[in-house]
Structures are given as structure tokens and as C-alpha cells.
C-alpha atoms as a PDB file:
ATOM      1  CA  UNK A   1       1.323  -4.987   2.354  1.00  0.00           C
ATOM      2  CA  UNK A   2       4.505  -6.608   2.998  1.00  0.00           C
ATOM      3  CA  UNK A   3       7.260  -4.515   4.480  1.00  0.00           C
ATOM      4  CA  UNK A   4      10.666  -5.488   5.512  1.00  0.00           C
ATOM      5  CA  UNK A   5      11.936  -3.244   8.399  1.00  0.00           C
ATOM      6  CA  UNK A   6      15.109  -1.925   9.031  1.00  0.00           C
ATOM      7  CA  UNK A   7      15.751  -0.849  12.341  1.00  0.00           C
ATOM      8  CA  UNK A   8      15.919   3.222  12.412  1.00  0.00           C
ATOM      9  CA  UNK A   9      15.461   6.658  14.748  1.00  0.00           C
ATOM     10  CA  UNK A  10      12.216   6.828  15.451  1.00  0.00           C
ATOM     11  CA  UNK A  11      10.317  10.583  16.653  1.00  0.00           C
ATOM     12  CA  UNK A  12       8.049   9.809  19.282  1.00  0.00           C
ATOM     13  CA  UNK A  13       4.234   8.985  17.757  1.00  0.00           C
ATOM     14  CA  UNK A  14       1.299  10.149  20.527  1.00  0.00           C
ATOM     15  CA  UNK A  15      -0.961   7.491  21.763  1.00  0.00           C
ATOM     16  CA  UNK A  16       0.172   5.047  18.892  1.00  0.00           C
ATOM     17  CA  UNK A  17      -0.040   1.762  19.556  1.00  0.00           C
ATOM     18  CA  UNK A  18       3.251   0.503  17.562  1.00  0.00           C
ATOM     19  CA  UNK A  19       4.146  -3.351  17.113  1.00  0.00           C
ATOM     20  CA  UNK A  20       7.525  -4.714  17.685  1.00  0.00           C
ATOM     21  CA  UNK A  21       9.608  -5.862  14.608  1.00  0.00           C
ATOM     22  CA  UNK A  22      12.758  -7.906  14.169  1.00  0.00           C
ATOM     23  CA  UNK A  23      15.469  -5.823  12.024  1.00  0.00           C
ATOM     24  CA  UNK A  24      14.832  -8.170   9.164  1.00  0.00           C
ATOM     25  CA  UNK A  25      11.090  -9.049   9.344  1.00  0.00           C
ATOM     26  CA  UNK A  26       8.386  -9.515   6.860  1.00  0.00           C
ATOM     27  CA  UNK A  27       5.010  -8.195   7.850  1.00  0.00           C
ATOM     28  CA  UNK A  28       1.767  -8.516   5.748  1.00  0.00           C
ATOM     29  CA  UNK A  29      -0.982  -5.680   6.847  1.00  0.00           C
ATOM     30  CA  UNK A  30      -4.322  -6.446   6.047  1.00  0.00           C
ATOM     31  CA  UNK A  31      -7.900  -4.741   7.412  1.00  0.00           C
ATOM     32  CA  UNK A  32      -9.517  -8.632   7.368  1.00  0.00           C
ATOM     33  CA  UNK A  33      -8.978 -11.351   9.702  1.00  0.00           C
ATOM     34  CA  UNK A  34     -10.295 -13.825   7.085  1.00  0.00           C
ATOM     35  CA  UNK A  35      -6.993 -12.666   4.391  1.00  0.00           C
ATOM     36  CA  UNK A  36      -4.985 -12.811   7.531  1.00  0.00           C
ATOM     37  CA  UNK A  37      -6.026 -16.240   8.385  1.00  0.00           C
ATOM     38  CA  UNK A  38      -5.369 -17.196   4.580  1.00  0.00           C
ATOM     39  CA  UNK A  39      -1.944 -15.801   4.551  1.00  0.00           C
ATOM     40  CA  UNK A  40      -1.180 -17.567   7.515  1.00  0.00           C
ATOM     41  CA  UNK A  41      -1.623 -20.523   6.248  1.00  0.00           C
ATOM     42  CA  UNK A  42      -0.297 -19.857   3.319  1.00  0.00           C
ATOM     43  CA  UNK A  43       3.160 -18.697   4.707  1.00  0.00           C
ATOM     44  CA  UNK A  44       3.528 -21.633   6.330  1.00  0.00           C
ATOM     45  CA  UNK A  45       3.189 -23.748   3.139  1.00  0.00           C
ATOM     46  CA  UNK A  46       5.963 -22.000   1.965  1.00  0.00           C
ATOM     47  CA  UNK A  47       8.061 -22.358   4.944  1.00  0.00           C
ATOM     48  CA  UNK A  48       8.089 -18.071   5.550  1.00  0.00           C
ATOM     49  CA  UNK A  49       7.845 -16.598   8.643  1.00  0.00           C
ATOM     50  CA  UNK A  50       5.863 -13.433   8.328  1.00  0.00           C
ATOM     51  CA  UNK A  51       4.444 -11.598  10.869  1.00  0.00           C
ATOM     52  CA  UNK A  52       0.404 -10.935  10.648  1.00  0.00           C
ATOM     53  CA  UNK A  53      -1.184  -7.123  11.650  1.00  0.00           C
ATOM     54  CA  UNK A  54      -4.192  -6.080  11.386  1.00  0.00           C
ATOM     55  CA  UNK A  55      -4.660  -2.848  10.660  1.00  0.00           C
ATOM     56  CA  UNK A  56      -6.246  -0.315   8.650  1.00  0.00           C
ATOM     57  CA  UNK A  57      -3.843   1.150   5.287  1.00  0.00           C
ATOM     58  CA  UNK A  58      -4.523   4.628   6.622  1.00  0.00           C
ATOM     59  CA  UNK A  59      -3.779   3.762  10.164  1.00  0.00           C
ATOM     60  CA  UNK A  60      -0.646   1.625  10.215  1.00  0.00           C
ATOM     61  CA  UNK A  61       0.312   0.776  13.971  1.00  0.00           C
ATOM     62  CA  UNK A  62       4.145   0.950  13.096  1.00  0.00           C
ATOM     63  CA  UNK A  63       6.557   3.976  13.942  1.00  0.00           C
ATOM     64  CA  UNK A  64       7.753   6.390  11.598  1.00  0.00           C
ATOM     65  CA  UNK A  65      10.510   5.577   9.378  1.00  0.00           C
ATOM     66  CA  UNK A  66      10.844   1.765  10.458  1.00  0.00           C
ATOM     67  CA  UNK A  67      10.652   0.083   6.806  1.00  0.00           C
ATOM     68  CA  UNK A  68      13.353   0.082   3.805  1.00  0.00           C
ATOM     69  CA  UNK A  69      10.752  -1.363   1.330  1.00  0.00           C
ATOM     70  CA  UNK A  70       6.797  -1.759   1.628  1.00  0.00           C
ATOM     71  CA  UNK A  71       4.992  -3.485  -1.308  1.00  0.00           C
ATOM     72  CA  UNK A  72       1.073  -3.591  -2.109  1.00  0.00           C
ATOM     73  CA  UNK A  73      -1.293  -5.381  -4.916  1.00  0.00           C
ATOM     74  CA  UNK A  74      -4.302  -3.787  -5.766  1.00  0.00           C
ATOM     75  CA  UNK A  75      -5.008  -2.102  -2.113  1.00  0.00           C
ATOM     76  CA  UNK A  76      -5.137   1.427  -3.207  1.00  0.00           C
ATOM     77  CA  UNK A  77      -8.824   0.963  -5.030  1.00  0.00           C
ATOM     78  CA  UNK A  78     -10.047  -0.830  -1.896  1.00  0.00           C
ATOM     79  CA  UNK A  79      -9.359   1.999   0.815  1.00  0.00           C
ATOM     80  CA  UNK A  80     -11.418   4.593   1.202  1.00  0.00           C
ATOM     81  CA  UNK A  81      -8.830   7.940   1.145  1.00  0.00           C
ATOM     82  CA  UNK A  82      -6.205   6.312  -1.220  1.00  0.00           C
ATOM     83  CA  UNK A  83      -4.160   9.434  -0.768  1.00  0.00           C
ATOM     84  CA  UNK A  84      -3.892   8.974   3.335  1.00  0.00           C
ATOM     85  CA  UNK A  85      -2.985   5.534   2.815  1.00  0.00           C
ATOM     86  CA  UNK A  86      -0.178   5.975   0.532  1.00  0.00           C
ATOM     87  CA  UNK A  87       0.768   9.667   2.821  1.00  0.00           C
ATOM     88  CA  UNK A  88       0.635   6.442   5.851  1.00  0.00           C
ATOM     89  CA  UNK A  89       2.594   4.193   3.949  1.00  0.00           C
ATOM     90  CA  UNK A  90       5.385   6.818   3.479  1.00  0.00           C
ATOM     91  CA  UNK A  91       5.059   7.414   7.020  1.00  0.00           C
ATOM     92  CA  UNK A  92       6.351   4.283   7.968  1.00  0.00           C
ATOM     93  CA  UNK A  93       9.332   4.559   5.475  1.00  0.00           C
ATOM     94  CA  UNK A  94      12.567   5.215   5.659  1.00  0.00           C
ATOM     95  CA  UNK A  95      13.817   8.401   3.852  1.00  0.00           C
ATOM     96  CA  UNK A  96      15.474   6.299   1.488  1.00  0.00           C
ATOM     97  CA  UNK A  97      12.881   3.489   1.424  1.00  0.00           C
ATOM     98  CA  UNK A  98      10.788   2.590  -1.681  1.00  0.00           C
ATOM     99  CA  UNK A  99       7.254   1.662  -2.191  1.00  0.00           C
ATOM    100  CA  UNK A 100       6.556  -1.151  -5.210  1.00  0.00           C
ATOM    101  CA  UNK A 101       3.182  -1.107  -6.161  1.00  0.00           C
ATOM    102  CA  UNK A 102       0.736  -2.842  -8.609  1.00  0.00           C
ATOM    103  CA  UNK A 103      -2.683  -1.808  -9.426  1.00  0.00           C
ATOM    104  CA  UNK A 104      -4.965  -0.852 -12.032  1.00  0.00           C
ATOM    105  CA  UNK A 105      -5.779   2.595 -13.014  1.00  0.00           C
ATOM    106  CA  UNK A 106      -8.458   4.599 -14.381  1.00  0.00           C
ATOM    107  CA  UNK A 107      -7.391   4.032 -18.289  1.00  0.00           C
ATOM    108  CA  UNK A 108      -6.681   6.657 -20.293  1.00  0.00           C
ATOM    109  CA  UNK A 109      -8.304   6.647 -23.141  1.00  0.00           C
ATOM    110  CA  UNK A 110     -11.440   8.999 -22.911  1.00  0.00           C
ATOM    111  CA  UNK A 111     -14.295   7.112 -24.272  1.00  0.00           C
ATOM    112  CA  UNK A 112     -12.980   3.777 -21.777  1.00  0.00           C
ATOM    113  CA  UNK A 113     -11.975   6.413 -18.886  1.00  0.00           C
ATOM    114  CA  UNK A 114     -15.842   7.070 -19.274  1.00  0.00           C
ATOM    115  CA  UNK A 115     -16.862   3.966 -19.050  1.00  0.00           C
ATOM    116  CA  UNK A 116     -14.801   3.119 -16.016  1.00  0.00           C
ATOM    117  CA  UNK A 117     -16.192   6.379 -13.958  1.00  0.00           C
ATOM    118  CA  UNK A 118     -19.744   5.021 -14.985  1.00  0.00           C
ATOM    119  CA  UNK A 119     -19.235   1.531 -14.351  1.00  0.00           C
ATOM    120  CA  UNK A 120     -17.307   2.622 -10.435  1.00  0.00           C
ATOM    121  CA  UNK A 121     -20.123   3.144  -8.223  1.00  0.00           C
ATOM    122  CA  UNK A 122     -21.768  -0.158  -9.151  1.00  0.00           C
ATOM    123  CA  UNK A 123     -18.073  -2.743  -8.347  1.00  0.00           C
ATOM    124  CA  UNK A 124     -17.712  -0.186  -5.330  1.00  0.00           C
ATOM    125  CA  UNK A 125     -21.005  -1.507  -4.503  1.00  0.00           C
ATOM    126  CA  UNK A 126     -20.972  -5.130  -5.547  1.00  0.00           C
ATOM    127  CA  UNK A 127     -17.421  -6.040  -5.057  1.00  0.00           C
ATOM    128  CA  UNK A 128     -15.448  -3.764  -3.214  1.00  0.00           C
ATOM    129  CA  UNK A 129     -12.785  -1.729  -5.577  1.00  0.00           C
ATOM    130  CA  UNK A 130     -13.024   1.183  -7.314  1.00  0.00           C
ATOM    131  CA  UNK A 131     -11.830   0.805 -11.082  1.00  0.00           C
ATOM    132  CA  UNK A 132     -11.270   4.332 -12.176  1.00  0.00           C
ATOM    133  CA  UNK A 133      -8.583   5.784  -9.301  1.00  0.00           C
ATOM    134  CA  UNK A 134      -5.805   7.739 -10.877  1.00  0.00           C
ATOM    135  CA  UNK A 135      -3.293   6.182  -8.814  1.00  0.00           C
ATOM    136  CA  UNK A 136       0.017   7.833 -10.419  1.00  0.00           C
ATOM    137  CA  UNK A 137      -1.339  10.873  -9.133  1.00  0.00           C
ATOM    138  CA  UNK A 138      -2.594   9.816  -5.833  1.00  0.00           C
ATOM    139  CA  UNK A 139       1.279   8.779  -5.457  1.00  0.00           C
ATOM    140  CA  UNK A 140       2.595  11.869  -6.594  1.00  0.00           C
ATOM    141  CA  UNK A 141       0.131  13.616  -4.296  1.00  0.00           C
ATOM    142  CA  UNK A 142       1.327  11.504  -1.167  1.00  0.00           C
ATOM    143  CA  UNK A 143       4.613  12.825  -1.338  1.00  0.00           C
ATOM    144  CA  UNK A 144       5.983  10.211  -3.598  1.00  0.00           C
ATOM    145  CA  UNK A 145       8.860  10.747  -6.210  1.00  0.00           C
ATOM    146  CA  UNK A 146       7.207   8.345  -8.919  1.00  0.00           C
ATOM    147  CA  UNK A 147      11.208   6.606  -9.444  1.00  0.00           C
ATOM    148  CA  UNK A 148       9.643   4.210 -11.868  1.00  0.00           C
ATOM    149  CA  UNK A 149       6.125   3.307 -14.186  1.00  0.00           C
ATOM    150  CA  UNK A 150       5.491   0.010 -16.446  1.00  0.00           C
ATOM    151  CA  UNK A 151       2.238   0.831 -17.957  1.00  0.00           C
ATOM    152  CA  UNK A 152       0.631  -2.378 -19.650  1.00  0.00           C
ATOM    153  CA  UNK A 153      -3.335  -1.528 -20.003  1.00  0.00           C
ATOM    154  CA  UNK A 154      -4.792  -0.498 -16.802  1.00  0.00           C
ATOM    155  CA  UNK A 155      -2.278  -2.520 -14.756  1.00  0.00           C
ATOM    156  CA  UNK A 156       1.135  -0.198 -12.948  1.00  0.00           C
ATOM    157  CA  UNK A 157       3.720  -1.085 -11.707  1.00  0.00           C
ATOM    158  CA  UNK A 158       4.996   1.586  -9.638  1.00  0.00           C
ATOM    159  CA  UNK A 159       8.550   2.287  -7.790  1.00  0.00           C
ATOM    160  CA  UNK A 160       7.960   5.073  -5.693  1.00  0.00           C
ATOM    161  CA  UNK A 161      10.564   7.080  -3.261  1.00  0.00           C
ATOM    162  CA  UNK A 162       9.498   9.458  -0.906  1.00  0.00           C
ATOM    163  CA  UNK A 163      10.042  13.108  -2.239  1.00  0.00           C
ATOM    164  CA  UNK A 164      13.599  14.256  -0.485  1.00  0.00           C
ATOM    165  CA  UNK A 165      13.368  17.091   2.069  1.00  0.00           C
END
């Protein structure tokens, strides 16, 4: 994920660890050292300065309401409670943040929906992702107003606010 922060009130978070952030920052989140290492190196080729956490999507080491906009690419078929990510992710937002998401979706035709459930298990196993989550839904479910949709296949794009209070 890459957020940029904006400096808000915080409510105090027990035993959290919480990293620091500049009031304009980038910050990419990723469970692997290996992706972190590649987007090091490839944020220096293009001349960005973003700063590198490792953590978890469901246990993001940032206080609540500290970023304006967090973006992901095909992370909610990787983690294992898609719903506690995205609840995580929302978290971390500001009230009148956004979350921008793409990532493919359980399609919705029957006969392929089939298919996809069948087919799940075995990438889960082989390759990581899980091809059939109903990610609109998850959103929805995390407390997500769903602001936006472009549906093209199994891909979404997704502008999500969080739901007002």
C-alpha cells in the first residue's frame, strides 16, 4: 500500500508500536522484505522518496486516522481475513480519507463464478491469491461507502470512503 499522511488527532492506540511520518510522506506497506527490497530500489530509480514498513495488512503499525489517501493492487486476495485488512486500512484513515483499490473479483457469471471457487484452493496453494473473493462486499463490510466501481472483467477499480458516523 502506498499512503500519503496528513498529519491529524490521534486517540491513544495500547501497546502499538506506531512509525513516525512526515505530513506529506509516501509509505509502501508490504508483509515481505524481498518486495520491500525491490521497491527500494525501484524508488530510487525514479528519484521518489518513499518510506519502507513492514508490516502485516491486518496489523498496520500506524495511528488511527493519520492518512488522507491509501492505495492497494491486488493485496486483498493475498491476506488471509480480507475483511480485517480493509476494517485496518480504514483504521488508519482519516474520516474523510479514501481508499483506491484494484483487484480482481470472483466474476459474476455463475457457470465462471464456479469455476473460480473450484479452481481457488489449488492458486491459494500454488501461488498465493485467492481468485474468487467478493471484494465489493468485503469493502462494504469493512465499513466502506463504495464512492466509486469500474468493472472491466474480473478487474475493480474501487474508490472507497469510510461510512460517515
Amino acid at each position: 500500500m502506498i499512503q500519503e499522511p496528513r498529519l491529524a488527532s490521534t486517540t491513544p492506540q495500547p501497546q502499538r508500536r506506531t512509525a513516525t511520518l512526515r505530513a506529506t510522506a509516501r509509505v509502501a506497506v508490504d508483509v515481505s522484505r524481498p518486495m520491500l527490497q525491490r521497491a527500494r530500489r525501484r524508488s530510487r530509480s525514479l528519484g521518489r522518496s518513499v518510506a519502507l514498513v513492514q508490516a502485516a495488512a491486518e496489523a498496520l503499525p500506524f495511528r488511527d486516522r493519520t492518512f488522507q489517501t491509501i492505495t492497494a493492487t491486488c493485496v486483498f486476495c493475498s491476506v488471509a481475513d480480507p475483511v480485517g485488512a480493509l476494517e485496518e486500512a480504514r483504521r488508519v484513515m482519516l474520516p474523510d480519507g479514501q481508499a483506491l483499490l484494484l483487484e480482481h473479483v470472483r466474476p459474476a457469471n455463475p457457470v465462471l463464478g464456479s469455476v473460480f471457487d473450484w479452481l481457488s484452493p489449488l492458486t491459494r496453494r500454488l501461488l498465493g491469491p485467492e481468485i474468487n473473493r467478493r471484494t465489493e462486499q468485503n469493502v462494504a463490510a469493512a465499513g466502506f461507502d463504495l464512492a466509486q466501481v469500474r468493472r472491466n472483467g474480473i478487474w475493480r477499480e474501487i474508490m472507497a470512503r469510510p461510512h460517515s458516523i
